[in-house]
C-alpha atoms as a PDB file:
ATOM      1  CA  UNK A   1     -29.307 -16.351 -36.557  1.00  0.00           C
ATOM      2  CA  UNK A   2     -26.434 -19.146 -37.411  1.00  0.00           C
ATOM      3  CA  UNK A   3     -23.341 -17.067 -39.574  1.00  0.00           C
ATOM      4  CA  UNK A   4     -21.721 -20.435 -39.751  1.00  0.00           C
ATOM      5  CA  UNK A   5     -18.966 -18.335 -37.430  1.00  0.00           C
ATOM      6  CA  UNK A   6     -18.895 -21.042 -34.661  1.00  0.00           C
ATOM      7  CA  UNK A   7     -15.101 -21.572 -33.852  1.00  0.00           C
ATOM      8  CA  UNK A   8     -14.116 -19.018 -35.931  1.00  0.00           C
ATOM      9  CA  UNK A   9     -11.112 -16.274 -35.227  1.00  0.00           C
ATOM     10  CA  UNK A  10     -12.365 -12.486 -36.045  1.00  0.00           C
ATOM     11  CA  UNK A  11      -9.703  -9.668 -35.692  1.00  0.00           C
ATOM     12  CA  UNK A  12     -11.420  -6.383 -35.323  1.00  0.00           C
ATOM     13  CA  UNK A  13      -9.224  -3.396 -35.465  1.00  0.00           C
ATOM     14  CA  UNK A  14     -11.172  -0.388 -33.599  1.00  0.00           C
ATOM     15  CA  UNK A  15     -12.955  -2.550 -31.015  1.00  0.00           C
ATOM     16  CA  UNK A  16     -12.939  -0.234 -28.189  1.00  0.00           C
ATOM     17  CA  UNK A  17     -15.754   1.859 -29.447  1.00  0.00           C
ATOM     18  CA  UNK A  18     -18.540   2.582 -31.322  1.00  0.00           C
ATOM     19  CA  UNK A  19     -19.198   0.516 -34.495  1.00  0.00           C
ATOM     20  CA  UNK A  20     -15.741  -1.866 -33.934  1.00  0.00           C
ATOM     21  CA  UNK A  21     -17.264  -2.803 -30.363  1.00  0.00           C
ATOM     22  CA  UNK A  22     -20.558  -4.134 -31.423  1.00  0.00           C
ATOM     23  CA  UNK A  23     -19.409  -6.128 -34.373  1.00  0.00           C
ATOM     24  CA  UNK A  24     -17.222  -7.719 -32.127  1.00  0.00           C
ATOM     25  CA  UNK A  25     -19.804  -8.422 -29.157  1.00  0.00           C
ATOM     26  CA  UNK A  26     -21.910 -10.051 -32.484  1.00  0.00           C
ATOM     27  CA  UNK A  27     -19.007 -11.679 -33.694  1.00  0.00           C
ATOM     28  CA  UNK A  28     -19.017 -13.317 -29.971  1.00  0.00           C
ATOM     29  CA  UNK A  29     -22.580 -14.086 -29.800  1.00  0.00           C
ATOM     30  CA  UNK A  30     -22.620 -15.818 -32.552  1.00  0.00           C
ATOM     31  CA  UNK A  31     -19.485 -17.776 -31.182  1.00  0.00           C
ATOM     32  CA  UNK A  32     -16.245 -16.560 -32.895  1.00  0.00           C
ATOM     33  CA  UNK A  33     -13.335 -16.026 -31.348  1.00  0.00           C
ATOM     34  CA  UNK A  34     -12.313 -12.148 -31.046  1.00  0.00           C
ATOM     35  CA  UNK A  35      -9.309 -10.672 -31.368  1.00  0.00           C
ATOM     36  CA  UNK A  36      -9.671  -6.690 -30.646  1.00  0.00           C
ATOM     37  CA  UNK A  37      -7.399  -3.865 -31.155  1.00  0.00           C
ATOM     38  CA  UNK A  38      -7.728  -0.463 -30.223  1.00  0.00           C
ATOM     39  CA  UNK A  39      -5.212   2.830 -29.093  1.00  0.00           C
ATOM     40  CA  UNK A  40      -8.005   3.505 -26.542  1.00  0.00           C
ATOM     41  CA  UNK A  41      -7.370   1.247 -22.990  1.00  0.00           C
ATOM     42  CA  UNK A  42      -9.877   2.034 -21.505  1.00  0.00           C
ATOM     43  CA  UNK A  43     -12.778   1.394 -23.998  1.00  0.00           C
ATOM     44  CA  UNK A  44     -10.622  -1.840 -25.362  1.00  0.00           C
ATOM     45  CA  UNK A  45     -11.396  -3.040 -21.583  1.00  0.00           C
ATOM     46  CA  UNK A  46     -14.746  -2.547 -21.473  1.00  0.00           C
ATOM     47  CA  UNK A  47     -15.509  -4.292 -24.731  1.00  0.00           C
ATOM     48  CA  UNK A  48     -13.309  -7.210 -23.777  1.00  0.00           C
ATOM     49  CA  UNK A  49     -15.539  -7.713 -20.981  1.00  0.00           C
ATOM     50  CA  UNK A  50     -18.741  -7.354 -23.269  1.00  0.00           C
ATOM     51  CA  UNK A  51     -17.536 -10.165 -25.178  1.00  0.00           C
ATOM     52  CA  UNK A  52     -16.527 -12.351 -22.201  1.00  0.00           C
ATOM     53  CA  UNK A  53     -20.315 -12.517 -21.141  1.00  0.00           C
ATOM     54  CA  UNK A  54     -20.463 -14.675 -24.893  1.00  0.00           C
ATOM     55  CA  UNK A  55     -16.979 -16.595 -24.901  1.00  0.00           C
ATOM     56  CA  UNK A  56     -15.087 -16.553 -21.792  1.00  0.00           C
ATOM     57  CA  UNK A  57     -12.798 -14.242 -23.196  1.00  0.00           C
ATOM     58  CA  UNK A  58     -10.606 -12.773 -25.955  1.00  0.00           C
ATOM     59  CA  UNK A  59      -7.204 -11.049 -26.813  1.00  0.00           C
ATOM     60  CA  UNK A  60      -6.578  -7.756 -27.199  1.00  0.00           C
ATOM     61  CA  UNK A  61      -3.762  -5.429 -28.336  1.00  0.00           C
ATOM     62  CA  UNK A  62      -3.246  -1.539 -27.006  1.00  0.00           C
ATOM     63  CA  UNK A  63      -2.055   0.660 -29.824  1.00  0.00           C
ATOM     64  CA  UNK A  64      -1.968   2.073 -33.484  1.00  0.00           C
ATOM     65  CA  UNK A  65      -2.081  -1.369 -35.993  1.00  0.00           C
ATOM     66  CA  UNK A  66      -0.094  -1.240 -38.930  1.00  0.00           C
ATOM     67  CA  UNK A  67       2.498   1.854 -38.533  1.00  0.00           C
ATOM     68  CA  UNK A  68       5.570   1.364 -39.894  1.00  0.00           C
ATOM     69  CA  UNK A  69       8.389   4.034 -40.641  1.00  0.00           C
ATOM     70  CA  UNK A  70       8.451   5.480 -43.983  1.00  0.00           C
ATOM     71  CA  UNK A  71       4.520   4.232 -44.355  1.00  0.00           C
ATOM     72  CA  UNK A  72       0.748   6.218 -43.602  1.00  0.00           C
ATOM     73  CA  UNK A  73      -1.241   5.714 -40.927  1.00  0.00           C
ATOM     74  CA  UNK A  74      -2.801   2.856 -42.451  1.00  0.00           C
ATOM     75  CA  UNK A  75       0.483   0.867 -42.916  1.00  0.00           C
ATOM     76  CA  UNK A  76       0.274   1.596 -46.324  1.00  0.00           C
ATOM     77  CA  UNK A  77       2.915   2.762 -48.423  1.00  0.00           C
ATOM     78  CA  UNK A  78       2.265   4.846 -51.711  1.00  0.00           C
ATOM     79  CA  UNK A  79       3.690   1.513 -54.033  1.00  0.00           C
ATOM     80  CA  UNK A  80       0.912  -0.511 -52.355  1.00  0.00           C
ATOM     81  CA  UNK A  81      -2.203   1.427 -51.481  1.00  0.00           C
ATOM     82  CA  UNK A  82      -5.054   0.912 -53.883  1.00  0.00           C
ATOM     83  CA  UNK A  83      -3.856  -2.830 -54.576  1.00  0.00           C
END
């Protein structure tokens, strides 16, 4: 199947596990770049190496994604969620 994703940069947020890891081994076979993120090592490892089989590589981050002070989890702050 051709996505048209060939070159392409995909972050996935959650890609150590479960549903986040096999969009982003897809996202590599089908030749994006991947970015992954994840607050579990350990799983964030073993996905990066998934997706090396399909492009050589990719970049990763350890830790939560969007917390700020004064905002949610989700980086979100009351004035701004929902938008």
């Amino acid at each position: 199947m051709d996505l048209g994703i060939t070159g392409k940069t995909a972050l996935v947020l959650g890609g150590g596990g479960g549903l986040g890891s096999a969009i982003a081994v897809a996202l590599a076979r089908e030749g994006a770049n991947v970015a992954l993120a994840d607050i579990d090592e350990v799983a964030l490892a073993a996905t990066m190496e998934a997706v090396a089989r399909f492009r050589g590589g990719a970049a990763s981050r350890v830790g939560p994604v969007g917390s700020r002070p004064g905002r949610g989890k989700s980086g979100c702050s009351r004035s701004d969620a929902g938008k």
